[in-house]
N, C-alpha and C. Protein backbone atom coordinates (compact mmCIF):
# COMPACT_ATOMS: atom_id res chain seq x y z
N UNK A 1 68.79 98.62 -19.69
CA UNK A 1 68.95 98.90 -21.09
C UNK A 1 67.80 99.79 -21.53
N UNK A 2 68.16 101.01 -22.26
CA UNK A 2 67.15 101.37 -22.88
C UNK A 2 67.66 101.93 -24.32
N UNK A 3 66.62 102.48 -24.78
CA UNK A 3 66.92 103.30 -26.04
C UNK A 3 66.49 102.49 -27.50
N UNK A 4 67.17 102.73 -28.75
CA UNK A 4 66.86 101.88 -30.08
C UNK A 4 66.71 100.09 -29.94
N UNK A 5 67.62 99.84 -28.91
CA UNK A 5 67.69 98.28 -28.27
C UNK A 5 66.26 97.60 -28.42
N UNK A 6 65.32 98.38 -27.76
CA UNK A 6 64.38 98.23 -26.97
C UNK A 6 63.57 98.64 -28.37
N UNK A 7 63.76 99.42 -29.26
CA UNK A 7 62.66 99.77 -29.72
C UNK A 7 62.59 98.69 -31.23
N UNK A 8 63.88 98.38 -31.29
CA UNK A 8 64.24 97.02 -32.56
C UNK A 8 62.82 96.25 -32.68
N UNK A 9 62.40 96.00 -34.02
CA UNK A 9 61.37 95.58 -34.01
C UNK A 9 61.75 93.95 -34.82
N UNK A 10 61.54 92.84 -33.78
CA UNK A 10 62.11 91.74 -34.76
C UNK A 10 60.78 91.20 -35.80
N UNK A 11 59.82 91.50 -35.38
CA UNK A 11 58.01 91.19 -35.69
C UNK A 11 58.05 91.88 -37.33
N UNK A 12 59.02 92.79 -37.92
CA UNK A 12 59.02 93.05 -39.27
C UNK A 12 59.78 93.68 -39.74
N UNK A 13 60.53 92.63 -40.33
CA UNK A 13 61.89 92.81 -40.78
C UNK A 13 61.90 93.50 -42.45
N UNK A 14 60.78 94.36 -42.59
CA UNK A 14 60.80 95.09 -43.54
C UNK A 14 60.59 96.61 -42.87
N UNK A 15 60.50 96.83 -42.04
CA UNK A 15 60.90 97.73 -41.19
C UNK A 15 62.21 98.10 -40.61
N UNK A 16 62.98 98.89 -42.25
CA UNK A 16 64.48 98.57 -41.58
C UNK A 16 65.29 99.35 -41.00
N UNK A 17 64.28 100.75 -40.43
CA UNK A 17 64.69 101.69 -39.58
C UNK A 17 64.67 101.03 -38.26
N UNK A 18 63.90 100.11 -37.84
CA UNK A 18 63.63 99.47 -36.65
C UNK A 18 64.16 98.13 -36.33
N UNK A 19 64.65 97.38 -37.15
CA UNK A 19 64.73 96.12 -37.41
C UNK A 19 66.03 96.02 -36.84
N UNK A 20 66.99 96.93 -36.77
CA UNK A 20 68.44 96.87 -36.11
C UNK A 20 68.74 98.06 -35.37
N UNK A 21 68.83 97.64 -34.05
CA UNK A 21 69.39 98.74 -33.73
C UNK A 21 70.82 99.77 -33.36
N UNK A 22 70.75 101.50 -33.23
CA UNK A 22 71.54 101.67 -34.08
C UNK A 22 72.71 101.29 -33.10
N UNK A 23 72.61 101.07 -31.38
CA UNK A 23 73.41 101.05 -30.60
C UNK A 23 73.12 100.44 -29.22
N UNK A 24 74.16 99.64 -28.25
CA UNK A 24 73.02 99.22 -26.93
C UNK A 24 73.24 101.19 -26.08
N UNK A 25 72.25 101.10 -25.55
CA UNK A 25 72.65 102.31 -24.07
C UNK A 25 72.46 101.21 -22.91
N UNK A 26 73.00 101.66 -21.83
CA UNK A 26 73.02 100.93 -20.89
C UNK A 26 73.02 102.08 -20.06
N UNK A 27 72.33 102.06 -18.51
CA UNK A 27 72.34 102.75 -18.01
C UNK A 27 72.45 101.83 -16.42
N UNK A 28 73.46 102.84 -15.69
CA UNK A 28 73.69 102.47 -14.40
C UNK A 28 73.35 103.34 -13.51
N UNK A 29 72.99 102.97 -11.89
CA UNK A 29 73.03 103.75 -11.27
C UNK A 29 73.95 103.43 -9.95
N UNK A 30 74.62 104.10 -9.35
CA UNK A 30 75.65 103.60 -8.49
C UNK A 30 75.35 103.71 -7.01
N UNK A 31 75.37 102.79 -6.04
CA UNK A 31 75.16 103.35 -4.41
C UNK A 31 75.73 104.74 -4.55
N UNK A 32 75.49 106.01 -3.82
CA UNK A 32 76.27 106.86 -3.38
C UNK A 32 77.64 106.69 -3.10
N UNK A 33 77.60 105.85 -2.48
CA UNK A 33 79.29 105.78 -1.50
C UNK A 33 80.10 105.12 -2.47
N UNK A 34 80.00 104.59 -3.35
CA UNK A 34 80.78 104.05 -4.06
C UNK A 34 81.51 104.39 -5.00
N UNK A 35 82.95 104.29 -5.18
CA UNK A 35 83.46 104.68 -6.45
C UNK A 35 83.45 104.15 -7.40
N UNK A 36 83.01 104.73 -8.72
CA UNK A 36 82.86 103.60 -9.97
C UNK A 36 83.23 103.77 -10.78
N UNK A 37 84.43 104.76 -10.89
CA UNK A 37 85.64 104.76 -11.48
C UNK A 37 86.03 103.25 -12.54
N UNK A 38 86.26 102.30 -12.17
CA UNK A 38 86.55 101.15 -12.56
C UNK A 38 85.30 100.51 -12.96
N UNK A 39 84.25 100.85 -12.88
CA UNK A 39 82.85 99.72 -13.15
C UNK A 39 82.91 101.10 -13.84
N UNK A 40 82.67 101.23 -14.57
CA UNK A 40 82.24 102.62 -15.64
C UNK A 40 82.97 102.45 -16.89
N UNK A 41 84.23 101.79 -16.50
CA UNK A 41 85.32 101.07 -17.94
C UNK A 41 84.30 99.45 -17.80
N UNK A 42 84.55 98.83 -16.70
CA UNK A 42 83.92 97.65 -16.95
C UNK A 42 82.64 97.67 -17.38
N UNK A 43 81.89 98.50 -17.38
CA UNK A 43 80.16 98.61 -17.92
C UNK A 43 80.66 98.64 -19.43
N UNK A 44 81.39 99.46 -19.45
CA UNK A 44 81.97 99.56 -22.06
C UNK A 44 82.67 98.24 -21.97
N UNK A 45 83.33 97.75 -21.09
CA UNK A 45 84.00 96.09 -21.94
C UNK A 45 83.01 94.94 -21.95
N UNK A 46 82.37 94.89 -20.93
CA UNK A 46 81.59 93.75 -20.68
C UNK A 46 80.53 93.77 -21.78
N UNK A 47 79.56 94.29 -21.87
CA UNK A 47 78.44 94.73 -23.40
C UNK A 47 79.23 94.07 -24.88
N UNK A 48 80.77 95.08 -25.04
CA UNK A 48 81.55 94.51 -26.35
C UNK A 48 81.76 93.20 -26.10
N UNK A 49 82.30 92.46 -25.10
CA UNK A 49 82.53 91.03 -24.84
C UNK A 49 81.35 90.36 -25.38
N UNK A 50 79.98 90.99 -24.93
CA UNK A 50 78.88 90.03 -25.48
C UNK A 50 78.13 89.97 -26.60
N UNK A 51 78.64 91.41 -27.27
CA UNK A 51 77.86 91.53 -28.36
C UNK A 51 79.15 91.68 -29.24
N UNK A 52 80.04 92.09 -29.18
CA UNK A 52 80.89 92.27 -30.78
C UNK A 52 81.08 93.24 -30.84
N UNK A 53 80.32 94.71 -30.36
CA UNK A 53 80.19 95.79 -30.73
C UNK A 53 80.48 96.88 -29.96
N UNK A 54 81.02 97.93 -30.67
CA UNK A 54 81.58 98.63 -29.74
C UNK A 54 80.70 100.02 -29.72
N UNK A 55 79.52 99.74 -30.31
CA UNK A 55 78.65 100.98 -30.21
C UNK A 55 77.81 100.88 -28.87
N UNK A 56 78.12 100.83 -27.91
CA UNK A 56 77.76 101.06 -26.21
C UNK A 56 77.66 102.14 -26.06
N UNK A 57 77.10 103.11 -25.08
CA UNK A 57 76.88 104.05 -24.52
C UNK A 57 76.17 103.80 -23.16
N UNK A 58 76.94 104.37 -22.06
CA UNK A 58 76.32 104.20 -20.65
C UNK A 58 76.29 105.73 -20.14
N UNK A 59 74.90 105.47 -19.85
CA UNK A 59 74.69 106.80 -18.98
C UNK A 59 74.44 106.05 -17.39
N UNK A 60 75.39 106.98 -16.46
CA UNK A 60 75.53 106.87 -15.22
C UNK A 60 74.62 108.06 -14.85
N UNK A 61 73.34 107.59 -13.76
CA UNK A 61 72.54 107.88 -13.94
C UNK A 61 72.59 108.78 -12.52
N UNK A 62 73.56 108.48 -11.84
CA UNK A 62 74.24 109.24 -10.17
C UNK A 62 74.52 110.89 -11.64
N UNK A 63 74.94 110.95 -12.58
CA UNK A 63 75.74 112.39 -13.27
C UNK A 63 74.42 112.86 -13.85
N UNK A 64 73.27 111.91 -14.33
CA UNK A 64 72.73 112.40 -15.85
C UNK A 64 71.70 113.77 -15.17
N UNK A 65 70.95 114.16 -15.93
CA UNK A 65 70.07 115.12 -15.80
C UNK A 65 68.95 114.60 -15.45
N UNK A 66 67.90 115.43 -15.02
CA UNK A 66 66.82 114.65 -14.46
C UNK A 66 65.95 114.36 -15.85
N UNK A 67 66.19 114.85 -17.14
CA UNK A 67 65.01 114.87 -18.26
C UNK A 67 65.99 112.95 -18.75
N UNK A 68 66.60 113.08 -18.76
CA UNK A 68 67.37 111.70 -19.27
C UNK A 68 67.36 110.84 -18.24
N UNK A 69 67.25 110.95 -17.16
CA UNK A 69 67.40 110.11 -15.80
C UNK A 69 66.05 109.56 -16.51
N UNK A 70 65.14 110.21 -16.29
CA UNK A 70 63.77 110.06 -16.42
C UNK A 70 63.31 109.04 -18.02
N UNK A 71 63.77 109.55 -18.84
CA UNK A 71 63.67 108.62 -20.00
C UNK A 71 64.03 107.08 -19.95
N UNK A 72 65.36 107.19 -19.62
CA UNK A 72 66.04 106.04 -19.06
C UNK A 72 65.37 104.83 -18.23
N UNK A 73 64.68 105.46 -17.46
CA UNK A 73 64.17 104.65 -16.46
C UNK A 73 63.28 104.48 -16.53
N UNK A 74 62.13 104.99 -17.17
CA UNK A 74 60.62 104.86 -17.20
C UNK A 74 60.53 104.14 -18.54
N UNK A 75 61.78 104.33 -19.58
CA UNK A 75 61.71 103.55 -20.93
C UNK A 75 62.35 102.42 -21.24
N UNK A 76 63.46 102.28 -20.17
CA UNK A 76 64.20 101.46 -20.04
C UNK A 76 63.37 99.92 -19.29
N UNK A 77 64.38 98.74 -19.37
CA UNK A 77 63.93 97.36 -18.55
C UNK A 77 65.41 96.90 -17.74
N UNK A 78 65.02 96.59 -16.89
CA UNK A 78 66.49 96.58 -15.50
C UNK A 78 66.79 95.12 -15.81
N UNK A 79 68.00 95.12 -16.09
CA UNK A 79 68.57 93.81 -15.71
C UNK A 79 68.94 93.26 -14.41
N UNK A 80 69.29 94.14 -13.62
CA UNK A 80 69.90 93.84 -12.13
C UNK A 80 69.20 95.29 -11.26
N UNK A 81 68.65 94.28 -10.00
CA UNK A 81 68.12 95.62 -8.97
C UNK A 81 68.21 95.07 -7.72
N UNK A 82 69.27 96.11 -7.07
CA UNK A 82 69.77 95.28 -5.88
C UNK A 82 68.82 94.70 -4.94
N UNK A 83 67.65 95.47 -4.87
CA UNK A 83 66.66 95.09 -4.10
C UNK A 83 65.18 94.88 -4.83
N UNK A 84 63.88 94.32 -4.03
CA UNK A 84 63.13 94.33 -5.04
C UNK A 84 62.36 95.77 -4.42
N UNK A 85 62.13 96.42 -5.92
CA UNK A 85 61.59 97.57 -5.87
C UNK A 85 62.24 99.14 -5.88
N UNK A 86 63.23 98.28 -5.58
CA UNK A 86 64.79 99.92 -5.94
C UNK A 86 64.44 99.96 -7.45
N UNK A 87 64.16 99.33 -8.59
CA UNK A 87 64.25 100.04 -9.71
C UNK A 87 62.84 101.16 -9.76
N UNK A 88 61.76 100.67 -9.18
CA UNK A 88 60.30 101.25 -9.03
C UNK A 88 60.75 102.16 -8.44
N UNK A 89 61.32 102.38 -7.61
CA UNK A 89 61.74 103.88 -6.60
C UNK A 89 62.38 104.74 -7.20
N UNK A 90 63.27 103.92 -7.79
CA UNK A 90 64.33 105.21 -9.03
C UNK A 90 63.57 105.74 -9.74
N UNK A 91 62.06 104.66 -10.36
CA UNK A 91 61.70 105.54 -11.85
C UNK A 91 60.88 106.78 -11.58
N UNK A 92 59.86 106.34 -9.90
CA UNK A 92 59.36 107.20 -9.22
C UNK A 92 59.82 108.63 -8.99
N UNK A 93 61.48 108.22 -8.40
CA UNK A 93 62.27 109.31 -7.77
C UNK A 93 62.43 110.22 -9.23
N UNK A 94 62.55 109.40 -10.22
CA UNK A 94 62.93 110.53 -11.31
C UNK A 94 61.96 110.85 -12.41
N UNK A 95 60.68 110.39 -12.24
CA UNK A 95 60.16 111.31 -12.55
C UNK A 95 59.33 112.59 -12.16
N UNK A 96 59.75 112.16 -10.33
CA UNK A 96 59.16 113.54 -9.29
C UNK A 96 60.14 114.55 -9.59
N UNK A 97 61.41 114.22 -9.62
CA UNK A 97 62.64 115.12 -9.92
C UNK A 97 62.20 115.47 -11.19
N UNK A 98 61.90 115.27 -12.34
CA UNK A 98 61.95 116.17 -13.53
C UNK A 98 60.57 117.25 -13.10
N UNK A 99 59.66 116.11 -12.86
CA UNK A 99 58.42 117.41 -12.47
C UNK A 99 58.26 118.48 -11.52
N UNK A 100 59.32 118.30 -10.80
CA UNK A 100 59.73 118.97 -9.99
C UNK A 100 60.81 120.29 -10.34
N UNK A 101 61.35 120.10 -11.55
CA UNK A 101 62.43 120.63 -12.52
C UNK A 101 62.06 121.13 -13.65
N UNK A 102 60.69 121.06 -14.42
CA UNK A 102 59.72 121.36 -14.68
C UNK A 102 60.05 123.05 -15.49
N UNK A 103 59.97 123.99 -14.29
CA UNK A 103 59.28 125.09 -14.68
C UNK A 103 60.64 125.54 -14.56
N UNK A 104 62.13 124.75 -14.06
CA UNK A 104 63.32 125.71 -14.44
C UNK A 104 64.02 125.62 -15.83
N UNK A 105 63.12 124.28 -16.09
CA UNK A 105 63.66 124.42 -18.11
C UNK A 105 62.98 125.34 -18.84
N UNK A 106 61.72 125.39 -18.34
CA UNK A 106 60.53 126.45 -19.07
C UNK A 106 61.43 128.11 -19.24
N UNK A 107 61.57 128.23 -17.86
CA UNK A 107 62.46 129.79 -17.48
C UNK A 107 63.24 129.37 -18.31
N UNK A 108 63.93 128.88 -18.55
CA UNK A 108 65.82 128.91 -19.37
C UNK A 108 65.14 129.38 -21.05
N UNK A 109 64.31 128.17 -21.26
CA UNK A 109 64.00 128.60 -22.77
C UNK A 109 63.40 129.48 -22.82
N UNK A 110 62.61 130.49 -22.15
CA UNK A 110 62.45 131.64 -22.11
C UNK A 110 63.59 132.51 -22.19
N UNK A 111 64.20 132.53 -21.16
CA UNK A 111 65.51 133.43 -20.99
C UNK A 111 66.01 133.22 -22.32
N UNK A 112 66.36 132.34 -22.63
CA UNK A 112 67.26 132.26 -23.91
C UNK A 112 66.60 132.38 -25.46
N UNK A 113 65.10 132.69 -25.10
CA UNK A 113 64.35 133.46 -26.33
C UNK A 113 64.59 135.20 -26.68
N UNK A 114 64.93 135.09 -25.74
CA UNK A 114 64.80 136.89 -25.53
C UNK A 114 66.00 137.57 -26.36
């Protein structure tokens, strides 16, 4: 889970930009080999089943970009990790991948200043 979820502040409830948040995100990441076709509908029903709400959003994190991979995971808290230390490796892996990715966003917003 990451995102407004996480940032809900229950400690002051006169804080009412923070005090609710506006939506869950949930974020998955899938073995390679697997199709998740069907766990990708089941990731949006299961959340509404528990909360009521149908403001979910899942980023599948095998599609996302490396600047959101990276948010996700370094801001996010894992509910399930198949192994111990696969979530530490992902947050690792993605934030070598953005820094690594780095200087081809720099070029683009350049290019697209011109």
């Amino acid at each position: 889970m990451f995102g407004s979820a996480l940032d809900c502040r229950v400690d002051n409830p006169d804080d009412v930009d923070r005090s609710v948040p506006g939506d869950l995100d949930v974020a998955v990441r899938f073995e390679p080999t697997a199709s998740h076709r069907g766990d990708v509908l089941k990731l949006l029903n299961d959340p509404y089943e528990m909360t009521g709400s149908e403001r979910v959003d899942v980023m599948v994190l095998n599609r996302a970009g490396p600047v959101a991979r990276e948010q996700a995971l370094v801001r996010g808290r894992p509910f399930f990790q198949r192994g111990v230390g696969s979530f530490t490796n992902a947050q690792i892996t993605a934030i070598m991948e953005r820094l690594d990715t780095d200087h081809l966003r720099r070029l683009d917003l350049e290019l697209m200043a011109e």
